[in-house]
C-alpha atoms as a PDB file:
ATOM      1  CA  UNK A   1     196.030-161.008 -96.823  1.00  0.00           C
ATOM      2  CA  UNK A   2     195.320-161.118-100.677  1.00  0.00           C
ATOM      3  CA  UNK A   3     193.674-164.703-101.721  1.00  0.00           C
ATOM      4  CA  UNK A   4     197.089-166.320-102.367  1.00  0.00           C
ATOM      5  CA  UNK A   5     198.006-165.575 -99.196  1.00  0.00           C
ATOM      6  CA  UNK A   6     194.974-166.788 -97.954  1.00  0.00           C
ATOM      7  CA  UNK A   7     195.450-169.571 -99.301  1.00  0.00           C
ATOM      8  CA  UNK A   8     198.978-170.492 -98.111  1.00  0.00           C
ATOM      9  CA  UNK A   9     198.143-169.367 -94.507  1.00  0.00           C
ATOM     10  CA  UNK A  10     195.183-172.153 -94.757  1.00  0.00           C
ATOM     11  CA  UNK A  11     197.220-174.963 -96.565  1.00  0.00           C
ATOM     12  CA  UNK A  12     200.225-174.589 -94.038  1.00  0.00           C
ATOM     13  CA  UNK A  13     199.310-173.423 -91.262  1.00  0.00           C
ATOM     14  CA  UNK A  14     195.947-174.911 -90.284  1.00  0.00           C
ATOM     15  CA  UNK A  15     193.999-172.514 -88.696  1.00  0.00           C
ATOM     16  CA  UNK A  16     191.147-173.118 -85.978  1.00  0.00           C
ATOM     17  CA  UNK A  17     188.597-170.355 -87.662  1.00  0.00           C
ATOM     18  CA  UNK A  18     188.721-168.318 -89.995  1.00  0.00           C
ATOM     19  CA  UNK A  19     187.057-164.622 -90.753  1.00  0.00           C
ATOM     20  CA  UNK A  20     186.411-164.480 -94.682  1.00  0.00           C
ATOM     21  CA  UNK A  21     184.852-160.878 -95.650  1.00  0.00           C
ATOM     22  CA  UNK A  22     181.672-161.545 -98.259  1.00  0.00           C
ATOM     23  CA  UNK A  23     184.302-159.530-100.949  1.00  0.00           C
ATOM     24  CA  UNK A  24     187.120-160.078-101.879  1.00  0.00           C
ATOM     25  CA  UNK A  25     189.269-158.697-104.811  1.00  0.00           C
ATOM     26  CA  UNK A  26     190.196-161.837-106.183  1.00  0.00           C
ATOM     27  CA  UNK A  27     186.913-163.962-105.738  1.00  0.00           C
ATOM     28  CA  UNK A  28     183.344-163.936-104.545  1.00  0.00           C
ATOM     29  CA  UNK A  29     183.511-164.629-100.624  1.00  0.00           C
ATOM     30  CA  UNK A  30     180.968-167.081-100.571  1.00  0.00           C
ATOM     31  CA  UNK A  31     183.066-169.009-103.798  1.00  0.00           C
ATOM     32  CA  UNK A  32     186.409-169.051-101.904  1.00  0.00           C
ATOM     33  CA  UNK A  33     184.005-170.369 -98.680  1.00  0.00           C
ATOM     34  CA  UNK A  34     182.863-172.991-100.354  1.00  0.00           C
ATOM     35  CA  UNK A  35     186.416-173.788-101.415  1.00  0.00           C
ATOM     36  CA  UNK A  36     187.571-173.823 -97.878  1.00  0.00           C
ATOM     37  CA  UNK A  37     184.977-175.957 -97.155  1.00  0.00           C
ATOM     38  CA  UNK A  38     185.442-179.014 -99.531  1.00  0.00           C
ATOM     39  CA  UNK A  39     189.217-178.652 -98.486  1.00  0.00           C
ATOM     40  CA  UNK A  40     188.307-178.753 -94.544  1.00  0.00           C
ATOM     41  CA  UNK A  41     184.730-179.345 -93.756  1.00  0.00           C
ATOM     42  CA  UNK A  42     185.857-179.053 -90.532  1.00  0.00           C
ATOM     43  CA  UNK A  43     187.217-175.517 -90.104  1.00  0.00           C
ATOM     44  CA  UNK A  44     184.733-173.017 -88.524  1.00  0.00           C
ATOM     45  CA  UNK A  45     184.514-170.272 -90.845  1.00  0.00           C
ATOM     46  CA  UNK A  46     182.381-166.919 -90.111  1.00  0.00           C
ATOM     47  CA  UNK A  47     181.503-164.077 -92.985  1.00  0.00           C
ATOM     48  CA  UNK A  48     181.464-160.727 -92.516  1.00  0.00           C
ATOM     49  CA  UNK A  49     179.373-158.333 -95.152  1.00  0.00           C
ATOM     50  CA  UNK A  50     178.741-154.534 -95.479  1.00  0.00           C
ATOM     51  CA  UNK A  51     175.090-155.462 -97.494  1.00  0.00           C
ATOM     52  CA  UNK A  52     173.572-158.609 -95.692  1.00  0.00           C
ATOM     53  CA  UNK A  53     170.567-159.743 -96.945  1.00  0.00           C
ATOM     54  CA  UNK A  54     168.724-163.269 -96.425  1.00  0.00           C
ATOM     55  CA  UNK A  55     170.161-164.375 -99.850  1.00  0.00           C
ATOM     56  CA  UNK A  56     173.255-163.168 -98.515  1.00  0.00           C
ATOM     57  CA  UNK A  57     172.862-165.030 -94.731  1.00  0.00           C
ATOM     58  CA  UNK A  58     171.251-168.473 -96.725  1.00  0.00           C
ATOM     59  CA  UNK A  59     174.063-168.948 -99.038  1.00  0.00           C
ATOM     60  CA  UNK A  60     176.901-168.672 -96.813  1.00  0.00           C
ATOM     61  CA  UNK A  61     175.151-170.477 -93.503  1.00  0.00           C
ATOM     62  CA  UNK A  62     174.574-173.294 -97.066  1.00  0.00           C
ATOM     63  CA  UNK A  63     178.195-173.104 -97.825  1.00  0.00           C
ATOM     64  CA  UNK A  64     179.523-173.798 -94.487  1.00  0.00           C
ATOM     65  CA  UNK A  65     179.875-170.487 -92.426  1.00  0.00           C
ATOM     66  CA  UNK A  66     178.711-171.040 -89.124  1.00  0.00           C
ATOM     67  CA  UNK A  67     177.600-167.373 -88.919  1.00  0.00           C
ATOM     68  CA  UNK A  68     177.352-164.417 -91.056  1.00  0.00           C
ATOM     69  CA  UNK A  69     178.039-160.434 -89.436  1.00  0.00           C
ATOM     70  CA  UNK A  70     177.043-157.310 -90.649  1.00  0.00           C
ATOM     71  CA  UNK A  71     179.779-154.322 -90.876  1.00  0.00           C
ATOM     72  CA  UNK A  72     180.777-152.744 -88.940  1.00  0.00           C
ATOM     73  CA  UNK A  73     181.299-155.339 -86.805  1.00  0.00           C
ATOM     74  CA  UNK A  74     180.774-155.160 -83.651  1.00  0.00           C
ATOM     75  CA  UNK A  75     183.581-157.151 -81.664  1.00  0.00           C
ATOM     76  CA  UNK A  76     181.648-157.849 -78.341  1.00  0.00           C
ATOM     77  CA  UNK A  77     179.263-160.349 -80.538  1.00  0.00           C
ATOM     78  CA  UNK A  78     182.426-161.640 -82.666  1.00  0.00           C
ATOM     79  CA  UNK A  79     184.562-162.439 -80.136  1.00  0.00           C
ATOM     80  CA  UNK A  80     182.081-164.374 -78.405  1.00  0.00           C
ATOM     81  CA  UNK A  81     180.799-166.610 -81.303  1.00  0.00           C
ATOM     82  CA  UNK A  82     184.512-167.325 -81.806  1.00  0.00           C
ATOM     83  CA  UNK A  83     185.468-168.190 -78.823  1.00  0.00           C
ATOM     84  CA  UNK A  84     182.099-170.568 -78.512  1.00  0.00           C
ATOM     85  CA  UNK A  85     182.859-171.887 -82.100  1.00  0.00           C
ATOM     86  CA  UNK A  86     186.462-172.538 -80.997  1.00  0.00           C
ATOM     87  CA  UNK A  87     185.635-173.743 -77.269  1.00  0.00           C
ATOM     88  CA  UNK A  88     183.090-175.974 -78.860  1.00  0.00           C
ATOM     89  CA  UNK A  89     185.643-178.309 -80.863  1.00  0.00           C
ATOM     90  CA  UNK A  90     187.105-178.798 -77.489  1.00  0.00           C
END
């Protein structure tokens, strides 16, 4: 998906969680986060990045994410914070 996309998919659709990479062409990950955020404080959103740093990890766990991953990712670990983000909301 390109950010308008995106941003269809989340307006109409209303997704459970969503996986938002740190870069994007169209906007800083962490900007289009927070975006998400004030739309749907609600919706469990987890970053992925290729350079994680603690900047990096504090800024997105303060703009909502409910984790951050480093690339590559490794799906075992994904998978299972999903499912326990999504599981939790019952």
């Amino acid at each position: 998906y390109n950010l308008d996309q995106s941003e269809e998919c989340i307006s109409s659709c209303t997704p459970d969680l969503v996986l938002l990479d740190a870069v994007l062409l169209d906007e800083d990950g962490i900007g289009y986060l927070k975006r998400i955020k004030e739309r749907d404080p609600h919706l469990k959103v987890f970053l992925v990045t290729a350079l994680l740093d603690e900047k990096v990890r504090e800024e997105a766990i303060e703009a909502g994410a409910l984790d951050v991953f480093l690339k590559p990712i490794n799906l075992t670990t994904i998978c299972s914070a999903m499912e326990n983000a999504l599981c939790a909301s019952g």
